[in-house]
N, C-alpha and C. Protein backbone atom coordinates (compact mmCIF):
# COMPACT_ATOMS: atom_id res chain seq x y z
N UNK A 1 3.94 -100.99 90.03
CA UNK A 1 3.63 -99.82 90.82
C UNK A 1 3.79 -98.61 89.94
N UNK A 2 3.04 -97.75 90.28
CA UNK A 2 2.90 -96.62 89.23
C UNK A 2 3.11 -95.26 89.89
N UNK A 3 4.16 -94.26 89.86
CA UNK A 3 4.57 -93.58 90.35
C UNK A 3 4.12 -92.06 89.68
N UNK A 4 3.89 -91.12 90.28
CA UNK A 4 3.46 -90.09 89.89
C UNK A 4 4.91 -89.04 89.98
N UNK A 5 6.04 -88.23 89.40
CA UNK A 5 6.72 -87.38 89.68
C UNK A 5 6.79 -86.30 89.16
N UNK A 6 7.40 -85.00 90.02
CA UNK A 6 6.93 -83.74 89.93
C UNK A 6 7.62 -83.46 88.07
N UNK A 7 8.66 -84.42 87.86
CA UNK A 7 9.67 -84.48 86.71
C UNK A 7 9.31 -85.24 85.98
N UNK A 8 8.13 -84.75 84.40
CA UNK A 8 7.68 -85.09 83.50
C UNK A 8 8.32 -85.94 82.64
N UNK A 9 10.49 -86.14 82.88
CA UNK A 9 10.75 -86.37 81.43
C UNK A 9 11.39 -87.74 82.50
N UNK A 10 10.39 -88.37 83.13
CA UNK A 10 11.19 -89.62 83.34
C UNK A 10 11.67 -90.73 81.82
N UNK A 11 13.07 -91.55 82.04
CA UNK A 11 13.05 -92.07 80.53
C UNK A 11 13.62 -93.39 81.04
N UNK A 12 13.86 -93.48 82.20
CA UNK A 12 14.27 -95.24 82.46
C UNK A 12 14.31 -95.51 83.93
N UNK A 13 14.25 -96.74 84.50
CA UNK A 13 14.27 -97.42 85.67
C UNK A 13 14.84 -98.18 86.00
N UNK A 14 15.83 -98.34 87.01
CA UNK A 14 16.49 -99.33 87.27
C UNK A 14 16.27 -99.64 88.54
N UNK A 15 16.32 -101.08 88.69
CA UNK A 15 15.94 -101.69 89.61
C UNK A 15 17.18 -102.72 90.57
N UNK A 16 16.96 -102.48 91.58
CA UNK A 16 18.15 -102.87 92.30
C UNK A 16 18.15 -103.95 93.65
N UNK A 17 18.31 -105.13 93.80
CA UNK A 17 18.09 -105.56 94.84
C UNK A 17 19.71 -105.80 95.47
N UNK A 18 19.30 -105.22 97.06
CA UNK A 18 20.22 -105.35 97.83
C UNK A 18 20.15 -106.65 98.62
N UNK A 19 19.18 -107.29 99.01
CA UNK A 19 19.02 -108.76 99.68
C UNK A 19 17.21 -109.20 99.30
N UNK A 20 17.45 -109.80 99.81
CA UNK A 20 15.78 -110.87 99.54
C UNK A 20 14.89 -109.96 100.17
N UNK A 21 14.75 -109.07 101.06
CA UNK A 21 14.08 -108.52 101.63
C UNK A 21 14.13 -106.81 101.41
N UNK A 22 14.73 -106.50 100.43
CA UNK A 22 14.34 -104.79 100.08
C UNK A 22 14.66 -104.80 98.70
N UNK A 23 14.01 -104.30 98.19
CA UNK A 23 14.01 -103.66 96.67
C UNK A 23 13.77 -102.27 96.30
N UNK A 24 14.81 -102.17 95.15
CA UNK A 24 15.13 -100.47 94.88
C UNK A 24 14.87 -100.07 93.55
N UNK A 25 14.09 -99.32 93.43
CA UNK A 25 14.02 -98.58 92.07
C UNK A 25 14.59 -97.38 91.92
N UNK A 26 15.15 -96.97 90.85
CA UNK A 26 15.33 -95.50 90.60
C UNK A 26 15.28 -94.85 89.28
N UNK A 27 14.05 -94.09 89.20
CA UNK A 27 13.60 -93.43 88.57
C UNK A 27 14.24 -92.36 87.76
N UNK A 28 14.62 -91.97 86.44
CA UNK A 28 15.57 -91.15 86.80
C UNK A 28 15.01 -90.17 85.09
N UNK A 29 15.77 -88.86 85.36
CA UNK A 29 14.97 -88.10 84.18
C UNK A 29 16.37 -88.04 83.50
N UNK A 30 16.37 -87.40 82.22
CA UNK A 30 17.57 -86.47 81.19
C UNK A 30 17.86 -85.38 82.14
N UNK A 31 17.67 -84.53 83.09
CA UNK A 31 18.34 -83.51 83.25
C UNK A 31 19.60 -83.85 84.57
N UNK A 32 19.04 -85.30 84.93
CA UNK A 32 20.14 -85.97 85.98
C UNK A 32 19.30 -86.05 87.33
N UNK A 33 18.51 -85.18 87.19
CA UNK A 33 17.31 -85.34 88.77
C UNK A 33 16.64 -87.21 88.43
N UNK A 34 16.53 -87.37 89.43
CA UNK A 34 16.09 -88.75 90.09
C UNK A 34 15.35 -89.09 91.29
N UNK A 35 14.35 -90.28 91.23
CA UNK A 35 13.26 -90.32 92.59
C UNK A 35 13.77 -91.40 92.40
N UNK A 36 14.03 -91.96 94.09
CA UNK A 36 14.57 -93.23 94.43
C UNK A 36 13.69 -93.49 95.47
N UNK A 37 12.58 -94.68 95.04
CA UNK A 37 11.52 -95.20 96.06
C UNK A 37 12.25 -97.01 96.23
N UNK A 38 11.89 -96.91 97.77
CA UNK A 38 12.74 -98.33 98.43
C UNK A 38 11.58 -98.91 98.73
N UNK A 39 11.10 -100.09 98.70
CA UNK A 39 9.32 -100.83 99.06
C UNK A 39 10.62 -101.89 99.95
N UNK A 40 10.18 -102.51 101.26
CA UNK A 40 10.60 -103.01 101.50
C UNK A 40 9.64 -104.30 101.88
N UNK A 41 9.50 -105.51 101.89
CA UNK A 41 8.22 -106.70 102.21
C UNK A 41 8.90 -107.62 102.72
N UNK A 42 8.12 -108.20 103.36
CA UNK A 42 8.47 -109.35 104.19
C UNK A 42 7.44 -110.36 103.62
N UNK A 43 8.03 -112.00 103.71
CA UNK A 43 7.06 -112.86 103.67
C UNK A 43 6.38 -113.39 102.35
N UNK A 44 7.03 -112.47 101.40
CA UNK A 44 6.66 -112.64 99.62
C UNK A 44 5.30 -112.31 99.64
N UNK A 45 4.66 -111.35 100.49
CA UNK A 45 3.29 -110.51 99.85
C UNK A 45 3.78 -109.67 99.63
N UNK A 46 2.69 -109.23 97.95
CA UNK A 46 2.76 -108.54 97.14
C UNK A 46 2.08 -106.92 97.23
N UNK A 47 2.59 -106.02 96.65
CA UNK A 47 1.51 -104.93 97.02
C UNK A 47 0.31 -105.18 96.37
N UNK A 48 -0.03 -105.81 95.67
CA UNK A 48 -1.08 -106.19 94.99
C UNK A 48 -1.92 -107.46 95.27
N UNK A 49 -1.25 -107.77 96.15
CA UNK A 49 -1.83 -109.35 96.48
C UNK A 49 -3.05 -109.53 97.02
N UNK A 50 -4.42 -110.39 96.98
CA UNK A 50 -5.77 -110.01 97.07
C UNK A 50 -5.48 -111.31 97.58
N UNK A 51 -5.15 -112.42 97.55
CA UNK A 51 -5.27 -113.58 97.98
C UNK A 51 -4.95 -113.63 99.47
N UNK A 52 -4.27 -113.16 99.99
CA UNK A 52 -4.17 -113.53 101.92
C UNK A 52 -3.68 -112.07 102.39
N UNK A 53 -4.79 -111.06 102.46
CA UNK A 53 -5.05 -109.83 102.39
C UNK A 53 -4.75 -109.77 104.14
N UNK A 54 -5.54 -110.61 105.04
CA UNK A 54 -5.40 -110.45 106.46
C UNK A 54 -3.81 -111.00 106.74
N UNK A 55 -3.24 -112.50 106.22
CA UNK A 55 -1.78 -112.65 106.49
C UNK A 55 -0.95 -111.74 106.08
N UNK A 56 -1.15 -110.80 104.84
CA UNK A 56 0.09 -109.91 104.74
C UNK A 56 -0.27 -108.48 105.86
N UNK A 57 -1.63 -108.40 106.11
CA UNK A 57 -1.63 -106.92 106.92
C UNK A 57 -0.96 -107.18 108.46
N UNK A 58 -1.20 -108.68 108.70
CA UNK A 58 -0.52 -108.87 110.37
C UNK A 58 0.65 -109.29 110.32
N UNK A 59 1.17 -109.84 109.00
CA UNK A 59 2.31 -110.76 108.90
C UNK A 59 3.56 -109.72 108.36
N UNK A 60 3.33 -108.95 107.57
CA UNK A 60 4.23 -108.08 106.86
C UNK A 60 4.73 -106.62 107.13
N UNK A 61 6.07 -106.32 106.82
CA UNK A 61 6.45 -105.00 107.37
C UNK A 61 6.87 -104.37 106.13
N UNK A 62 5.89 -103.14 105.67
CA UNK A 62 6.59 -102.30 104.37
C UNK A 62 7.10 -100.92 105.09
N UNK A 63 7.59 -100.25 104.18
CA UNK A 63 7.78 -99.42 104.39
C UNK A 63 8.43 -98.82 102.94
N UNK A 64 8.02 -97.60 102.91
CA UNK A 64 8.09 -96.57 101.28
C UNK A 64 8.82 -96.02 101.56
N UNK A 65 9.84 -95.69 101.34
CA UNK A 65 10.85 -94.24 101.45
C UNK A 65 11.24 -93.77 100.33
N UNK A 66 11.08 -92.26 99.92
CA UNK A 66 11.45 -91.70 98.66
C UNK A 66 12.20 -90.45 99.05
N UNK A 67 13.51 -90.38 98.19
CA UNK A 67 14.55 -89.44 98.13
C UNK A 67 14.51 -89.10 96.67
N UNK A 68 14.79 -87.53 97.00
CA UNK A 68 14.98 -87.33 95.72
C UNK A 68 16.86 -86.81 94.98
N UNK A 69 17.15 -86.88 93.70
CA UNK A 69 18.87 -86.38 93.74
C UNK A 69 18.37 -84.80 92.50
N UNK A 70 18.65 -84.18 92.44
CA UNK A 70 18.72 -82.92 91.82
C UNK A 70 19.98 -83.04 91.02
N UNK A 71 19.65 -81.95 89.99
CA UNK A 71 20.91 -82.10 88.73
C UNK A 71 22.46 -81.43 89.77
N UNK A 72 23.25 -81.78 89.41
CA UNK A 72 24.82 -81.14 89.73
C UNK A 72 24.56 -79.94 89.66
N UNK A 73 24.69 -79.05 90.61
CA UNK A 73 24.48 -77.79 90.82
C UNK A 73 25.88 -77.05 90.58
N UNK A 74 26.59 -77.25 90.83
CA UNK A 74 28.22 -76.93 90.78
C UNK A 74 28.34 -76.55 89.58
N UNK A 75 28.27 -77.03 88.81
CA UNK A 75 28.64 -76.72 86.77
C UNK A 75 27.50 -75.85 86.89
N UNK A 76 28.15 -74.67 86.10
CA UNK A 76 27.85 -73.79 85.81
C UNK A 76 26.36 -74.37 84.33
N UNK A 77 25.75 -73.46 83.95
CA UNK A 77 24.72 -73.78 83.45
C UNK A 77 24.73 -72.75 82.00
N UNK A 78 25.49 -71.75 81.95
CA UNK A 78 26.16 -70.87 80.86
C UNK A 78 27.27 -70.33 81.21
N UNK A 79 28.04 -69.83 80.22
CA UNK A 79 29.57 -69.59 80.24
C UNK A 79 29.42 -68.32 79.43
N UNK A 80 29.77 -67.04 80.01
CA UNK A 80 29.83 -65.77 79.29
C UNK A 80 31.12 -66.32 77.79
N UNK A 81 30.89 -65.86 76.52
CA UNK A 81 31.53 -66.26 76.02
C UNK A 81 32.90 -64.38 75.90
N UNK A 82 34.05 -65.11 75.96
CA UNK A 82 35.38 -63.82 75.66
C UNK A 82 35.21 -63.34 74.51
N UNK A 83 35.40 -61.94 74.71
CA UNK A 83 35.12 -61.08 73.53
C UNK A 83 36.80 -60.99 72.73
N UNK A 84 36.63 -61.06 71.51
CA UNK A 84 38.12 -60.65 70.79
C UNK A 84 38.13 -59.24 70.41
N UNK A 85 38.53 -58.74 70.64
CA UNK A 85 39.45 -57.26 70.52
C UNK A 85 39.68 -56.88 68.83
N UNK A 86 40.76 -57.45 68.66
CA UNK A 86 41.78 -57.11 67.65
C UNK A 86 42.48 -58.52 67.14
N UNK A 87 43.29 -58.39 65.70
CA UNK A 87 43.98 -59.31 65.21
C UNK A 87 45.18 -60.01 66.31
N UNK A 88 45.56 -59.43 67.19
CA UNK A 88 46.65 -60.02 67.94
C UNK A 88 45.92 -60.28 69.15
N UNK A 89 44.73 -60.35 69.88
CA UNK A 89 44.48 -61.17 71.08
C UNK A 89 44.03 -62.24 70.04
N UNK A 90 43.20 -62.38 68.66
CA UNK A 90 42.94 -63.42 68.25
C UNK A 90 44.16 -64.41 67.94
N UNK A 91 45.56 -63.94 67.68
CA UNK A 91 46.71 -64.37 67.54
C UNK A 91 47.01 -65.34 68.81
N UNK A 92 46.77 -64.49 69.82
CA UNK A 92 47.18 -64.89 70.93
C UNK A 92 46.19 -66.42 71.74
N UNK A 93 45.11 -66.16 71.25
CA UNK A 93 44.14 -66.85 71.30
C UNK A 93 44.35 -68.86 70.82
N UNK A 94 44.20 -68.48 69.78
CA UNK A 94 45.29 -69.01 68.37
C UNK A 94 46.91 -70.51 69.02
N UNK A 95 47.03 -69.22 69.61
CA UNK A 95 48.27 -70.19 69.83
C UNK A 95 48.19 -70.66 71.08
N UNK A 96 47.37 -70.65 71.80
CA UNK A 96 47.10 -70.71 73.30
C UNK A 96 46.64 -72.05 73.14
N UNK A 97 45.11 -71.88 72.39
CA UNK A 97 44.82 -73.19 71.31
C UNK A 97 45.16 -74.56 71.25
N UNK A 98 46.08 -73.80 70.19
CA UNK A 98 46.96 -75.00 69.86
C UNK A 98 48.12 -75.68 70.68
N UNK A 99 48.28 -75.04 71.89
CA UNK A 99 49.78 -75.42 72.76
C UNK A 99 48.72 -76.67 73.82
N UNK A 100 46.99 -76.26 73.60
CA UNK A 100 46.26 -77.15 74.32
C UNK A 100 46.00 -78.44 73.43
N UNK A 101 46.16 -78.12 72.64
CA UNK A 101 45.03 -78.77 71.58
C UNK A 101 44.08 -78.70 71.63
N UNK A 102 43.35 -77.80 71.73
CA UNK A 102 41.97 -77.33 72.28
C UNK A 102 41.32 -76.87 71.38
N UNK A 103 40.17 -77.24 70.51
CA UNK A 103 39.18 -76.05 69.15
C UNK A 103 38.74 -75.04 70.15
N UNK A 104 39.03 -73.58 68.98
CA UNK A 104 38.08 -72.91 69.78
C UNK A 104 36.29 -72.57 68.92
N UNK A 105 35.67 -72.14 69.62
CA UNK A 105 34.47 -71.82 68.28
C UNK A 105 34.52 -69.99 68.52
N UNK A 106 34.27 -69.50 67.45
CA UNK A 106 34.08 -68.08 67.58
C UNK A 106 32.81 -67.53 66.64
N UNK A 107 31.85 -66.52 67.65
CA UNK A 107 30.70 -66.35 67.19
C UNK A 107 30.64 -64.69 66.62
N UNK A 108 30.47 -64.71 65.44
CA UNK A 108 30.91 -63.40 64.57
C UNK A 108 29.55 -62.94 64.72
N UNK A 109 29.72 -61.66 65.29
CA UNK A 109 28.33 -61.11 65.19
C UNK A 109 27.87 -59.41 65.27
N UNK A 110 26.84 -59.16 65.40
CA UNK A 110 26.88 -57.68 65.17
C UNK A 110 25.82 -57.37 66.76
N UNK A 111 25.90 -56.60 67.53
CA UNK A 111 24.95 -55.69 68.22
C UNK A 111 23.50 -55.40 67.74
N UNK A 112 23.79 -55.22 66.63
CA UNK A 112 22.95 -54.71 65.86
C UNK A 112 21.72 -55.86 65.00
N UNK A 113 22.42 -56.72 65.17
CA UNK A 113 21.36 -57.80 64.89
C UNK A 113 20.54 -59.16 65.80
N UNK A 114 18.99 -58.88 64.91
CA UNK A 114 18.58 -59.80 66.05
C UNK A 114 18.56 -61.21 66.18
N UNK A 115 19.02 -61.45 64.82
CA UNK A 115 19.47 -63.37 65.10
C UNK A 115 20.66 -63.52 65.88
N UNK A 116 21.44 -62.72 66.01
CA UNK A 116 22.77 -62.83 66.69
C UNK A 116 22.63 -62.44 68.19
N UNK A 117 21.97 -61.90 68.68
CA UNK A 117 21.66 -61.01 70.01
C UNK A 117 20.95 -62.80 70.79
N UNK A 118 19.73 -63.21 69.61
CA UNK A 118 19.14 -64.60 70.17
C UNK A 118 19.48 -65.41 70.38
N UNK A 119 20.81 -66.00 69.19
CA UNK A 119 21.45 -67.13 69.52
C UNK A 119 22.78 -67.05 70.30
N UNK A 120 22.99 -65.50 71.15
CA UNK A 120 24.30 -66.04 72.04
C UNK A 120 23.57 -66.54 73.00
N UNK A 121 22.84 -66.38 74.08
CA UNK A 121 22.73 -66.72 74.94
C UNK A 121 22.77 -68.56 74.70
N UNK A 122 22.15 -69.06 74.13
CA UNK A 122 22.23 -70.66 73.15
C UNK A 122 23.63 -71.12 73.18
N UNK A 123 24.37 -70.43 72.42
CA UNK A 123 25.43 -70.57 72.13
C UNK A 123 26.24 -70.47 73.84
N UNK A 124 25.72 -69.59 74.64
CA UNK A 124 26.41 -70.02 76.31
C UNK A 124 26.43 -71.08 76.59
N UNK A 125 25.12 -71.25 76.52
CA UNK A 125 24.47 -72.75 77.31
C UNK A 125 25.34 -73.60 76.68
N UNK A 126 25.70 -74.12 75.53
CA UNK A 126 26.55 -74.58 74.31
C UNK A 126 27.81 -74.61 75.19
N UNK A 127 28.51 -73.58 75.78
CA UNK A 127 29.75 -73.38 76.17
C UNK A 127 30.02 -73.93 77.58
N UNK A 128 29.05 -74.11 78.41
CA UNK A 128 28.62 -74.91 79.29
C UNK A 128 28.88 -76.38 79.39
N UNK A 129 27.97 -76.85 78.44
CA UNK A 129 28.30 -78.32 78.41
C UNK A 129 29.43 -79.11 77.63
N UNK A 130 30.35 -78.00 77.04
CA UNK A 130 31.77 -78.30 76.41
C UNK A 130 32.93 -77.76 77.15
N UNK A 131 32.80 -76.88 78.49
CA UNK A 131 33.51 -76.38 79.22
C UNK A 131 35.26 -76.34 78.85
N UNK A 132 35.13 -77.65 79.39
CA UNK A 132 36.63 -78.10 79.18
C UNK A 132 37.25 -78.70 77.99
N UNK A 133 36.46 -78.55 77.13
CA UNK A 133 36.78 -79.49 75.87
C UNK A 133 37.33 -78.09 74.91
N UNK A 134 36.01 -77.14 74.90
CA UNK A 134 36.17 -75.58 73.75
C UNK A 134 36.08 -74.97 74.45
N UNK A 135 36.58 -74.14 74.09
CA UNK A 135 36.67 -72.24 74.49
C UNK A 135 36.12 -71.96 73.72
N UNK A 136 34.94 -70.87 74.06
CA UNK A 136 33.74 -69.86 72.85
C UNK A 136 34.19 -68.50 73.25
N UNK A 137 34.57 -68.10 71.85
CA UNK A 137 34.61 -66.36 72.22
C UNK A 137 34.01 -65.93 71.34
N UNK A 138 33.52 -64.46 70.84
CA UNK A 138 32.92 -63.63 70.27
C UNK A 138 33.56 -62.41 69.94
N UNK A 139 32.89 -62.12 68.57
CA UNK A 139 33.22 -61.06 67.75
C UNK A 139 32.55 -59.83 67.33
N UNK A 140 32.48 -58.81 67.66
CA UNK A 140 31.39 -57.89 67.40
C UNK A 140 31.84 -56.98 66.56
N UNK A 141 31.14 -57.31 65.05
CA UNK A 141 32.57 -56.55 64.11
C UNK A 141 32.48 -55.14 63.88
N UNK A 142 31.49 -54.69 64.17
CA UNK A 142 31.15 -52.99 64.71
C UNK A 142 32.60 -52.77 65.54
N UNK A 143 32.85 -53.19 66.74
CA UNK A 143 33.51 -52.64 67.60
C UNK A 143 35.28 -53.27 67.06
N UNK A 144 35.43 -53.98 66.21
CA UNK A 144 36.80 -54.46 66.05
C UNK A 144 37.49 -53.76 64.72
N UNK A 145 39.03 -54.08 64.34
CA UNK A 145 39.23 -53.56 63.12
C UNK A 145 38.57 -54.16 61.49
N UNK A 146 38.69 -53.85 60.51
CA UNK A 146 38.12 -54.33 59.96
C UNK A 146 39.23 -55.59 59.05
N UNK A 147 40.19 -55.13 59.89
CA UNK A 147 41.43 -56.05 59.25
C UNK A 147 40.98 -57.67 59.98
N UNK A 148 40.61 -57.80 61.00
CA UNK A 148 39.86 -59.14 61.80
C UNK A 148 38.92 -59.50 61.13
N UNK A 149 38.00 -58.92 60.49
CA UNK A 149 37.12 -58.97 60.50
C UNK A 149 37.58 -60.01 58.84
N UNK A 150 37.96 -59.19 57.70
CA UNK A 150 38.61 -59.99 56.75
C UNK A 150 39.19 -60.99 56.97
N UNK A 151 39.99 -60.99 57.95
CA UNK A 151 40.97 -62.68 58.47
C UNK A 151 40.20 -63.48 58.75
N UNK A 152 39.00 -63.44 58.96
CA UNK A 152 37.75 -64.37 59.46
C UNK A 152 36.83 -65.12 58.15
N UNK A 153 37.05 -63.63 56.85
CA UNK A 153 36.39 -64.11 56.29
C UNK A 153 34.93 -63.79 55.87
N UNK A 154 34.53 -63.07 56.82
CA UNK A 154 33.08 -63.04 57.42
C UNK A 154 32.37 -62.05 56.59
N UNK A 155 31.10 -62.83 55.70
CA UNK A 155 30.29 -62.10 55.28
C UNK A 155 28.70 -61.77 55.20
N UNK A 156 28.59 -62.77 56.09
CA UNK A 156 26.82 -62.69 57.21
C UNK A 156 27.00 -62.42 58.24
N UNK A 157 26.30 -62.02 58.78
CA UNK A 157 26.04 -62.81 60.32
C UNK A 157 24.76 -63.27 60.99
N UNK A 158 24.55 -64.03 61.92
CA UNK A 158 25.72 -64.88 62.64
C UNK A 158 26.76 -65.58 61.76
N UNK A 159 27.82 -65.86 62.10
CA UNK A 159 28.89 -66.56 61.90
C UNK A 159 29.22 -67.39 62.59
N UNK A 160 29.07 -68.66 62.93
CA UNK A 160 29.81 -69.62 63.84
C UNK A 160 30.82 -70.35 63.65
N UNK A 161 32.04 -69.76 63.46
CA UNK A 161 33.76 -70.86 62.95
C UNK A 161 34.15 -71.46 64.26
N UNK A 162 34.52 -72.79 63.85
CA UNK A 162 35.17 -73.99 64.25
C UNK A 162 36.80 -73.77 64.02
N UNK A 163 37.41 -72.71 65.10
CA UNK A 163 39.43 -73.40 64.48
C UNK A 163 39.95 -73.92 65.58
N UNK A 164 40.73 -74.74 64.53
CA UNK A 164 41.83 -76.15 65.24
C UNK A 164 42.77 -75.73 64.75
N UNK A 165 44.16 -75.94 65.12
CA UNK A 165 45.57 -75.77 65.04
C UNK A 165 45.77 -74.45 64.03
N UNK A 166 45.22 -73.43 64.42
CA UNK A 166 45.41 -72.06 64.30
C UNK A 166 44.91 -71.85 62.76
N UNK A 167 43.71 -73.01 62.36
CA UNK A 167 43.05 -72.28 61.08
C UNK A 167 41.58 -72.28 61.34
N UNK A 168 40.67 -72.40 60.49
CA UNK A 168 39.21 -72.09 60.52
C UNK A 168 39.48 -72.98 59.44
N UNK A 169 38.33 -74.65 60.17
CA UNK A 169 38.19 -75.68 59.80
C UNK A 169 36.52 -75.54 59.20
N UNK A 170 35.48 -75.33 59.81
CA UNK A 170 34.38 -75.00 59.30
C UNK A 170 33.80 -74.27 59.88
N UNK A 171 32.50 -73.28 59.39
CA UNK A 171 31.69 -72.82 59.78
C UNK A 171 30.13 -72.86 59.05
N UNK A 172 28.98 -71.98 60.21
CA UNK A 172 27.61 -72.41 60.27
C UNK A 172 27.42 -70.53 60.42
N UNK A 173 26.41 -70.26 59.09
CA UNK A 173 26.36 -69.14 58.91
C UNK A 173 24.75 -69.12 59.47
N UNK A 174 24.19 -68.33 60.74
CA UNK A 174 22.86 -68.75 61.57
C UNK A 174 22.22 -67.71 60.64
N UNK A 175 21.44 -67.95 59.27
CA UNK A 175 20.29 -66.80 59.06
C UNK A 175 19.23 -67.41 59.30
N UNK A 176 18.79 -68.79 59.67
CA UNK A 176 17.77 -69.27 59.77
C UNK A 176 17.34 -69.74 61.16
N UNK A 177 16.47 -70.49 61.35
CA UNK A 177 15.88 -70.58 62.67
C UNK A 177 16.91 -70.99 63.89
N UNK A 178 17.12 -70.58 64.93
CA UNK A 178 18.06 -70.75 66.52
C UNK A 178 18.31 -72.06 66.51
N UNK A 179 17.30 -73.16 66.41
CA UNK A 179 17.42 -74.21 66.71
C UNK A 179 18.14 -75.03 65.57
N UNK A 180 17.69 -74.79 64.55
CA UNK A 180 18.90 -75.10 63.78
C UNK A 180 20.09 -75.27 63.25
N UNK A 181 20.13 -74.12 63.74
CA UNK A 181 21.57 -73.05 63.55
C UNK A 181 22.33 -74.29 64.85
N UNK A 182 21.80 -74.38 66.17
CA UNK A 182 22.41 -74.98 67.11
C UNK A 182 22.84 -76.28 67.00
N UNK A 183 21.62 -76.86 66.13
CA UNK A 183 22.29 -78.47 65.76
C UNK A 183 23.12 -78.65 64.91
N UNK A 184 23.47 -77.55 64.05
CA UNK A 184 24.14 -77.69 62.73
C UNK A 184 25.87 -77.22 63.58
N UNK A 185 26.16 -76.33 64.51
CA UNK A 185 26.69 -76.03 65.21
C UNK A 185 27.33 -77.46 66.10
N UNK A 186 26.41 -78.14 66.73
CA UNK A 186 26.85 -79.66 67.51
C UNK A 186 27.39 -80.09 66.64
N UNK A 187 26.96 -80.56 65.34
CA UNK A 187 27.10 -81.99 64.21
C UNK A 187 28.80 -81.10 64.03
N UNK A 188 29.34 -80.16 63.68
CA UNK A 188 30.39 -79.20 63.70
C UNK A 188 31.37 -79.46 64.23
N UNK A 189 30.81 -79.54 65.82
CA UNK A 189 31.61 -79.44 67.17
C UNK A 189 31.69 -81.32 67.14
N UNK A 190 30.94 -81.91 66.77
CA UNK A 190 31.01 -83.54 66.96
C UNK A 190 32.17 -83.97 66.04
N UNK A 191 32.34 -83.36 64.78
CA UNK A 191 33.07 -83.45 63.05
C UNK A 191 34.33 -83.13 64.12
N UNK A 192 34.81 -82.34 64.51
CA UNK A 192 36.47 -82.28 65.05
C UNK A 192 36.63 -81.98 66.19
N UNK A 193 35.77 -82.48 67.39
CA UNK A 193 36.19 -82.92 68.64
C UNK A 193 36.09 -84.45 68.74
């Protein structure tokens, strides 16, 4: 049976029987949305069956029912990332951290630039699906001292640092394309979570 859905990125099917007499498919995409069609038959005719066309139309009871499930609406879908101030909320930050064991990532960046302006919003979405794992905050080194700004290190931007137990383990300096910058960022976040 060949199903038409409004959700282009179907990628697998599973099939489910509850007794001899109903069968379940469910259709299901990457974003977590799913079409669940139930065919139910009596009598072992087929939807396709050409051979006793009049016994299955008097003999048999179908019935189609389709539900659909939508992605988890509840989780948030971006996470404003916390802005750092100064050398001592990053301190504070720091040790908060580490009392979790928690990496944080911090995105060094300027106002003033437009690879950095493009890839926060990315970098939300990013903060989203690591919720509970990282904390993402941000740096805008216009507005901070320049004494932070040295403790960081930082001499491009974007800047994306990775710290664990109150150091800066690695970073992903974004001058090149968003999407890159983002996977090189995961492979990062995969290396020490």
């Amino acid at each position: 049976m060949s199903v038409l859905a409004a959700n282009p990125h179907v990628l697998y099917r599973e099939v489910q029987y509850h007794n001899k007499d109903q069968q379940q498919q469910l259709w299901s995409g990457g974003g977590g949305s799913g079409l669940l069609l139930s065919q139910r038959t009596s009598f072992g005719c087929s939807w396709f069956d050409g051979r006793n066309k009049d016994f299955c139309k008097k003999n048999s009871k179908r019935d189609l029912k389709v539900a659909a499930s939508w992605p988890d609406m509840t989780r948030p879908t971006s996470l404003e990332m916390e802005p750092i101030d100064d050398s001592q909320h990053l301190d504070k930050i720091l040790l908060q951290a580490r009392e979790l064991s928690q990496p944080i990532i911090i995105d060094w960046m300027a106002s003033w630039c437009r690879k950095c302006i493009y890839l926060k919003p990315k970098l939300e979405k990013l903060a989203a699906e690591y919720d509970t794992r990282i904390r993402f905050y941000c740096v805008d080194v216009n507005k901070v001292p320049q004494a932070l700004v040295k403790r960081g290190n930082i001499s491009k931007m974007p800047t994306i640092q990775l710290w664990k137990d109150g150091e800066m383990k690695a970073e992903v300096i974004g001058g090149h394309k968003a999407w890159l910058v983002m996977e090189e960022v995961r492979e990062m976040i995969q290396k020490f979570v």
